[in-house]
Every structure is written in structure tokens, then in C-alpha cells.
Protein backbone atom coordinates (compact mmCIF):
# COMPACT_ATOMS: atom_id res chain seq x y z
CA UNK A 1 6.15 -37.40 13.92
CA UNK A 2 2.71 -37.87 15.24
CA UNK A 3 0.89 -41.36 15.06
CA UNK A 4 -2.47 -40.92 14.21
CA UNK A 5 -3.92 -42.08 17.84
CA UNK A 6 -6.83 -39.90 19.11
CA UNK A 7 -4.72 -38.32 21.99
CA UNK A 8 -1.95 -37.51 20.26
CA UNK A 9 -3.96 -35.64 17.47
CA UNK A 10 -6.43 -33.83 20.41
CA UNK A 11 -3.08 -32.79 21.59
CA UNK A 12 -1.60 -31.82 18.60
CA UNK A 13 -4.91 -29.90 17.52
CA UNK A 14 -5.08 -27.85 20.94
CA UNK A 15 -1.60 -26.91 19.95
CA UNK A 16 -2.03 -25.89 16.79
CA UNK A 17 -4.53 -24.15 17.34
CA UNK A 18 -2.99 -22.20 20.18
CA UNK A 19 -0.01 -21.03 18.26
CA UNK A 20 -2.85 -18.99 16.35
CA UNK A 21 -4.11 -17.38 19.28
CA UNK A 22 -0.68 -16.97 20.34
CA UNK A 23 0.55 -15.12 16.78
CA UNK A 24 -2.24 -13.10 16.68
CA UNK A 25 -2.78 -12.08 20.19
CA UNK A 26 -2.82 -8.09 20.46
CA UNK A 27 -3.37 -7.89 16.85
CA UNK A 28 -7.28 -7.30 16.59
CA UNK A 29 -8.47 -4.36 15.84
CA UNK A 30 -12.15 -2.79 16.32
CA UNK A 31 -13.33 -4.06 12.37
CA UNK A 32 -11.71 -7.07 13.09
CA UNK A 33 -14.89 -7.85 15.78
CA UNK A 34 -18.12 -9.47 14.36
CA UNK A 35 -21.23 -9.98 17.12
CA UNK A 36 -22.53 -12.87 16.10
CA UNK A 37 -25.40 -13.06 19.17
CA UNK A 38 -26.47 -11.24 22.46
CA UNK A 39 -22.86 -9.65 23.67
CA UNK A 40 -21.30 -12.85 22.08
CA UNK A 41 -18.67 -11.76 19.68
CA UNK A 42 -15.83 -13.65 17.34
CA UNK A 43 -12.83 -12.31 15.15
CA UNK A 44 -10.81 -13.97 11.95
CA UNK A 45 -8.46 -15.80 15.10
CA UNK A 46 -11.53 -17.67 16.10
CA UNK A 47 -12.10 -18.13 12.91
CA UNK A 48 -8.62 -19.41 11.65
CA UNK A 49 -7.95 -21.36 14.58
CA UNK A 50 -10.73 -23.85 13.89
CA UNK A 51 -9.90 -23.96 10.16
CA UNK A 52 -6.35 -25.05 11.41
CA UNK A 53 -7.52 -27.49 13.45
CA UNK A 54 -10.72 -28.96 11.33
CA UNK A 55 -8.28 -29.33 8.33
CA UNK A 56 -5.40 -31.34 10.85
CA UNK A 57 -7.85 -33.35 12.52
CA UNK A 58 -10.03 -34.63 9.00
CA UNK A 59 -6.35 -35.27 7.58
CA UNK A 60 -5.55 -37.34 9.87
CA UNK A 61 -9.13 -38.86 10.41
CA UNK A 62 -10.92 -37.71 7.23
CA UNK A 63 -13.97 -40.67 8.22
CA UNK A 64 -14.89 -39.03 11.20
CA UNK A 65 -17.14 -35.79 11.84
CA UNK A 66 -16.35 -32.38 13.19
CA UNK A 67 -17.93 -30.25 15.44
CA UNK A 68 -16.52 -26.11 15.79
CA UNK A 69 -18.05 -23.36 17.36
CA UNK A 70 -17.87 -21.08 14.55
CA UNK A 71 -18.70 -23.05 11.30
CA UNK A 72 -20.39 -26.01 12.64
CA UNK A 73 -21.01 -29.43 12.03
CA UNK A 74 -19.00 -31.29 8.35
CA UNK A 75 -17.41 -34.23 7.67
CA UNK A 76 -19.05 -37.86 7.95
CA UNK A 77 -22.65 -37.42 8.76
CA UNK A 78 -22.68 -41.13 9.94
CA UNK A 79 -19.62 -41.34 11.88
CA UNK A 80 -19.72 -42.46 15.34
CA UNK A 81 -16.54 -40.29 16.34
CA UNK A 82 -17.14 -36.38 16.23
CA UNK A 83 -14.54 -34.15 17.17
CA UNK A 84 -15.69 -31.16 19.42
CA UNK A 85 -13.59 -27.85 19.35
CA UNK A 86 -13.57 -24.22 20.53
CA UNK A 87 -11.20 -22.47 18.94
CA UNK A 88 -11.00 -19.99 21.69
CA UNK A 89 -12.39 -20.13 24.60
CA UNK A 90 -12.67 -16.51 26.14
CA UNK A 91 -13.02 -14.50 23.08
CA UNK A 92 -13.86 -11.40 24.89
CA UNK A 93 -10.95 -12.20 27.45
CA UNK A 94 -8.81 -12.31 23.92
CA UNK A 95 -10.49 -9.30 22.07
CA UNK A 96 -9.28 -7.38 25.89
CA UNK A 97 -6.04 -8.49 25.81
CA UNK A 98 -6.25 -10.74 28.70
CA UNK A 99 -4.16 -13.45 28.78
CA UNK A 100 -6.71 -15.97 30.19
CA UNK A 101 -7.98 -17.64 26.85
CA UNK A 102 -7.79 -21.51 25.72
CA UNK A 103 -8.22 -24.13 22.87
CA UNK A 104 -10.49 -26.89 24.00
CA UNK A 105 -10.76 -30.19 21.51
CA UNK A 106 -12.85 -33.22 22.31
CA UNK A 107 -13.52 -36.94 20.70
CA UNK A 108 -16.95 -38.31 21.06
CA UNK A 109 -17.59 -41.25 20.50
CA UNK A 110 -21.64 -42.22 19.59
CA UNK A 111 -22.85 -40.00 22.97
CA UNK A 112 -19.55 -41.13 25.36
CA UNK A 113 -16.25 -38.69 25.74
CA UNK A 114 -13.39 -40.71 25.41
CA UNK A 115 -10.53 -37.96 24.47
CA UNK A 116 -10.16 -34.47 25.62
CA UNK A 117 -7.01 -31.65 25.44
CA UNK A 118 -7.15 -27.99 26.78
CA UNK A 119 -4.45 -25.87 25.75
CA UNK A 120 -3.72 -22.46 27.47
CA UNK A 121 -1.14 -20.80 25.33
CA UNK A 122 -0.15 -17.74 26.97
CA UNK A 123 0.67 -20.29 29.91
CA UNK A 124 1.92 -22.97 28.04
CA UNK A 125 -0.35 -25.30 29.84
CA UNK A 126 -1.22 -28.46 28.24
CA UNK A 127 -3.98 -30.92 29.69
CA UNK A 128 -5.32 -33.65 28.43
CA UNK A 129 -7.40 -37.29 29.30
CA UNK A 130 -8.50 -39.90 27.95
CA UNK A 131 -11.11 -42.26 29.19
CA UNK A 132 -10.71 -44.38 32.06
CA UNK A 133 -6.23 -43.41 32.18
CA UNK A 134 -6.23 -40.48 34.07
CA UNK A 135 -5.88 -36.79 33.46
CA UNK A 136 -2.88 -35.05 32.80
CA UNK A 137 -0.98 -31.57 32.82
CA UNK A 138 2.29 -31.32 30.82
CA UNK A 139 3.13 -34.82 31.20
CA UNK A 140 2.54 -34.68 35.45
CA UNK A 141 -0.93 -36.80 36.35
CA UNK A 142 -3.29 -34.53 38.01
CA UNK A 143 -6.26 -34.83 40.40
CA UNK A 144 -9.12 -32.56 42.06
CA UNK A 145 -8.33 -31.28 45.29
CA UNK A 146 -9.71 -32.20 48.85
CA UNK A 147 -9.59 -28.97 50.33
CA UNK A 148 -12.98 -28.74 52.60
CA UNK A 149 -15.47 -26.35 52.66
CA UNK A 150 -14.53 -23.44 54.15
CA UNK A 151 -11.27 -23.24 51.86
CA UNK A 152 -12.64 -23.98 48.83
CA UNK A 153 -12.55 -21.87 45.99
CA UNK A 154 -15.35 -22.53 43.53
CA UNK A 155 -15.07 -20.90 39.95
CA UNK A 156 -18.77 -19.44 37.90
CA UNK A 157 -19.36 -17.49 35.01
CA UNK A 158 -22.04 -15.35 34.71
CA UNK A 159 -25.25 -15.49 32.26
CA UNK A 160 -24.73 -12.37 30.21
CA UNK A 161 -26.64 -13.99 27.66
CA UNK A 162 -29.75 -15.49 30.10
CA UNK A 163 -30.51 -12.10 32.03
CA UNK A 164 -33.97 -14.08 32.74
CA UNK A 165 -31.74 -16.03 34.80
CA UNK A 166 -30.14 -13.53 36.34
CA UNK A 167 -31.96 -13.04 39.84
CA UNK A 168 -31.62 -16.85 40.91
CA UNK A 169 -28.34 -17.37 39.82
CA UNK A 170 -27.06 -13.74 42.08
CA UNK A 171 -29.09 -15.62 44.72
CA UNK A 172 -26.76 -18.97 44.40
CA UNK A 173 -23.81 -16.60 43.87
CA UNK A 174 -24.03 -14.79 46.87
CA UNK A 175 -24.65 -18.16 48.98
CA UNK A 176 -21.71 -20.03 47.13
CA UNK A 177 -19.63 -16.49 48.46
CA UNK A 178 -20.50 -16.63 52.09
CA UNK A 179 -20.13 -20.74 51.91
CA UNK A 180 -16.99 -20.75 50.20
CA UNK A 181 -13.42 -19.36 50.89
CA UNK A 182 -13.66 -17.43 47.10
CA UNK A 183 -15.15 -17.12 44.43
CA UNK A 184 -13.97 -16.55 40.56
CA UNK A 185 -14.57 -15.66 37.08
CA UNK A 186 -11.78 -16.15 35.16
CA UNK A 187 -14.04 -15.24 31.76
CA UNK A 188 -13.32 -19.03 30.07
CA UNK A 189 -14.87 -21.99 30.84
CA UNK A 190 -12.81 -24.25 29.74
CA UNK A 191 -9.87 -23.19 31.85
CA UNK A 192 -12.30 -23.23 35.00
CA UNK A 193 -13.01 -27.02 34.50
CA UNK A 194 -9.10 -27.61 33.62
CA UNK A 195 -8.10 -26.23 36.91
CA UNK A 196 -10.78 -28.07 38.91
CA UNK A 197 -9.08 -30.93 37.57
CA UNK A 198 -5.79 -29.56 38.32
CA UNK A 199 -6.80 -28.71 42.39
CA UNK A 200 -6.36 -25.04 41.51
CA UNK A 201 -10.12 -24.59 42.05
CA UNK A 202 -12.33 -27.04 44.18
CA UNK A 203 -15.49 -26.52 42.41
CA UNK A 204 -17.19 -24.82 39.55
CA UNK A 205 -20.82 -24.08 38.28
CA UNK A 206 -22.37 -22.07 35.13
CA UNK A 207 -25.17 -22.31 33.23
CA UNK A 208 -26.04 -22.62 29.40
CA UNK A 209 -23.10 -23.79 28.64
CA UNK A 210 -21.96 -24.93 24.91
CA UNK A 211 -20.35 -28.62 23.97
CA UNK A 212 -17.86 -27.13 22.66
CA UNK A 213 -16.75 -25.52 25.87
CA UNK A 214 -17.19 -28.34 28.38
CA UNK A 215 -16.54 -31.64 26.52
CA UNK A 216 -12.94 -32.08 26.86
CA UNK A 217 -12.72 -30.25 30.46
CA UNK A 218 -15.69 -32.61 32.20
CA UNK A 219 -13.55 -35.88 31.07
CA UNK A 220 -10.83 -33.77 32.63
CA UNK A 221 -12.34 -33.81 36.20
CA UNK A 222 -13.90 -36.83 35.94
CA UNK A 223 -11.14 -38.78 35.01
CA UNK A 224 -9.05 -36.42 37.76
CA UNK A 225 -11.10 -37.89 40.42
CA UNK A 226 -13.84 -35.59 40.52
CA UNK A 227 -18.00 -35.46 39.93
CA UNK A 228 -20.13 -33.55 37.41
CA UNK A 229 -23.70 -33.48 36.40
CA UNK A 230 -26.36 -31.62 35.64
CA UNK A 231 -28.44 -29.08 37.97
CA UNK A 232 -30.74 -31.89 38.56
CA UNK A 233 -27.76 -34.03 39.10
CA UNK A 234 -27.54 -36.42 35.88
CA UNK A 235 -24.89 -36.55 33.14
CA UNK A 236 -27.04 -35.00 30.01
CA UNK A 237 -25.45 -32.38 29.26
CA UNK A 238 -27.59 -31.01 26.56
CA UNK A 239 -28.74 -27.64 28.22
CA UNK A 240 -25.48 -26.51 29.06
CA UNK A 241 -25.90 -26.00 32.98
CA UNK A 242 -23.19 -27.59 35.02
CA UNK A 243 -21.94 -28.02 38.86
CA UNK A 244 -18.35 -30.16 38.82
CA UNK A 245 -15.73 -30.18 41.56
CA UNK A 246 -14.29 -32.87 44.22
CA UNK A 247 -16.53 -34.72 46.04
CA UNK A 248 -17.34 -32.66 48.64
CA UNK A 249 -17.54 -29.43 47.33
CA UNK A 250 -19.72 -30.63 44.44
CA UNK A 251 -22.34 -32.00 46.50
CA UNK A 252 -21.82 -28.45 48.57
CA UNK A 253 -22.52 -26.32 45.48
CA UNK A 254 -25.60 -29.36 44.29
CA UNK A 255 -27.33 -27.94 47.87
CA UNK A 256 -27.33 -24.70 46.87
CA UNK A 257 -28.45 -24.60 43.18
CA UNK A 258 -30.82 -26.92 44.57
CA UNK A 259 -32.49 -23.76 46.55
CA UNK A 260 -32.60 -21.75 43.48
CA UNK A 261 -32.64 -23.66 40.34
């Protein structure tokens, strides 16, 4: 049974809401697809997901506020904890039937991020953190990598919804390819930050970002050894642009958004 501590229920959330995705994966059909913005699109498994986890979380902390990508902000207006979730992460991955999707839940607490879990279901890849113990992945502590430079892999996602943005950010991408050994989109960002923490990727960078899909994977690298910020290199978060990685790539991909941004 599980205690009501704030990991175990982040946990416990990011799994229950991943048996959704899972149930349901390959199951949408063409009505099934709203588009709520700009080529940004959600289904009734987004939908139910967060439902599953907003109604777990509130039972088990019914004083504290919530935070989900598709309905919002309810619970205690006043509370100094709010839960942050995205029910699924790589909605478009999903809608494709690509396998690359996640849950991401997060615990705020007044403006600090003290509890975070990422669940990949298809992969049956739990991580999770918790401030200032260390990040984990299915039990096994995890840190960023040290690979250098020139072996790096760095992860991105592009701005399909900032086309403004477009020309200086294919500047910075084509840079970060001829600095780096690779370059990828996996299409979530939430599994990009995961595996920075895990030392699958080295560094990672994408711009107008949501809470909801950074919260829990930025305590994830930090607390796996590694650096985030800003584009101008501080820790507010608010517009969404981020550069994280290990040391020494993250100060790599900070010179080069530094030309552009």
C-alpha cells in the first residue's frame, strides 16, 4: 500500500497515468483528435490520464493545488504545494503511433521543485528525484554523462509553434550539428531531459517550453549532477526556453545560443 509521502504518490501518479496511455495506445481514431492551438493537438487519453491522476493525487493530498496541461489549475488556491502534470508528453508522437511518449508529474513547493517522476510506459522506464537525494531510474541512481565535446549528443525540439523563431534557432541547430557528435528529436520533452539525466544524451535545448513539460525532468538533471538555466543563463523558467546537460556540454550549447538568441 502506498504511504502518502510526495515521492511515492509522484510515482504512483506517473504510473497511473501511464497504464492509460498504455490501454489506449493504437486506439485513437481521426474524431478522436481535437486541435486545441497552432498544430498542438489532444485526444480523450490526454484527457483521462490527467483526470486519473488529479483525482489520485487530491485523494491523497486533497489541501494542496493541481496544475494539468489540459484542464488547468483547481484545488487549494492558497496552497504552497502544487502538483504539475502532463498527462502525455508527445501527443503527436502518441496520435502516430510512436512509442516515444511519457507522463511527467511534479511537486512545487511555493516557487522551489522538490519532487519529480517521468514515466515512459511503452519502455517501462521509471525516473524519479527528489530534492537534494539524487535521481533515479527503476530503483538504479543515475547521473549525466561526461562524454566531451566531440561525442556528445545533444537532444532539441523544434518551434512548430514560434515560426518567428524559426531562422535563429536553424542557425543554433546547424552549429550545435557540426559541434556535436548528433543531434535528436525524439518529439517529447520530457523524455529528452530524463535521458540527459540518465547519460543517454549529454545535452539538450528548446524553446517555449511549458511547466508542465520540464518541472519534474530539470530536478532530474540537476539532482543527476547536471546544470540548467535559462537562455540568459538564470533559473526562471517562466518563458519556457531551456539549455540543460553536464557541465561541459551545457556551457558548449550556452556559447552558441548565445550567438543567436
Amino acid at each position: 500500500m502506498i504511504q502518502n509521502n510526495f515521492l511515492d504518490v509522484a510515482k504512483e501518479a506517473a504510473i497511473i497515468g501511464g497504464l492509460v496511455l498504455k490501454e489506449n495506445f493504437k486506439k485513437i481514431k481521426k474524431s478522436d483528435i481535437q486541435e486545441k492551438g497552432i498544430k498542438d493537438f489532444v485526444t480523450y487519453v490526454d484527457k483521462y490520464s490527467e483526470e486519473r491522476i488529479r483525482t489520485f493525487i487530491l485523494s491523497c493530498f486533497p489541501e494542496h493545488a493541481f496544475l494539468g496541461e489540459e484542464d488547468g489549475k483547481v484545488g487549494n488556491p492558497n496552497s504552497e504545494y502544487i502538483w504539475i502534470v502532463d498527462p502525455l508528453d508527445g501527443t503527436k508522437n502518441y496520435i502516430a503511433g510512436f512509442e516515444i511518449f511519457a507522463v511527467s508529474v511534479a511537486l512545487k513547493k511555493n516557487e522551489e521543485i522538490i519532487v519529480g517522476a517521468i514515466y515512459i510506459p511503452m519502455l517501462d522506464k521509471l525516473y524519479w528525484a527528489e530534492k537534494g537525494k539524487g535521481a533515479y531510474l527503476n530503483g538504479e541512481k543515475i547521473y549525466v554523462s561526461n562524454r566531451d565535446i566531440e561525442s556528445a549528443i545533444v537532444a532539441t525540439g523544434f518551434p512548430y509553434r514560434s515560426v518567428a523563431e524559426l531562422d535563429n534557432y536553424l542557425l543554433a541547430l546547424k552549429e550545435a550539428m557540426i559541434t556535436f557528435s548528433g543531434v535528436r528529436r525524439p518529439g517529447a520533452a520530457a523524455i529528452d531531459l530524463a535521458l540527459v539525466a540518465e547519460g543517454v544524451f549529454d545535452g539538450f535545448f528548446e524553446m517555449k517550453l511549458s511547466t508542465w513539460d520540464i518541472s519534474a525532468g530539470l530536478l532530474l538533471i540537476e539532482e543527476a549532477g547536471g546544470i540548467y538555466s535559462n537562455f540568459q543563463g538564470t533559473k526562471d523558467m517562466t518563458d519556457g526556453d531551456v539549455i540543460a546537460g553536464n557541465p561541459m556540454i551545457y556551457n558548449q550549447l550556452m556559447e552558441i545560443i548565445k550567438k543567436y538568441y
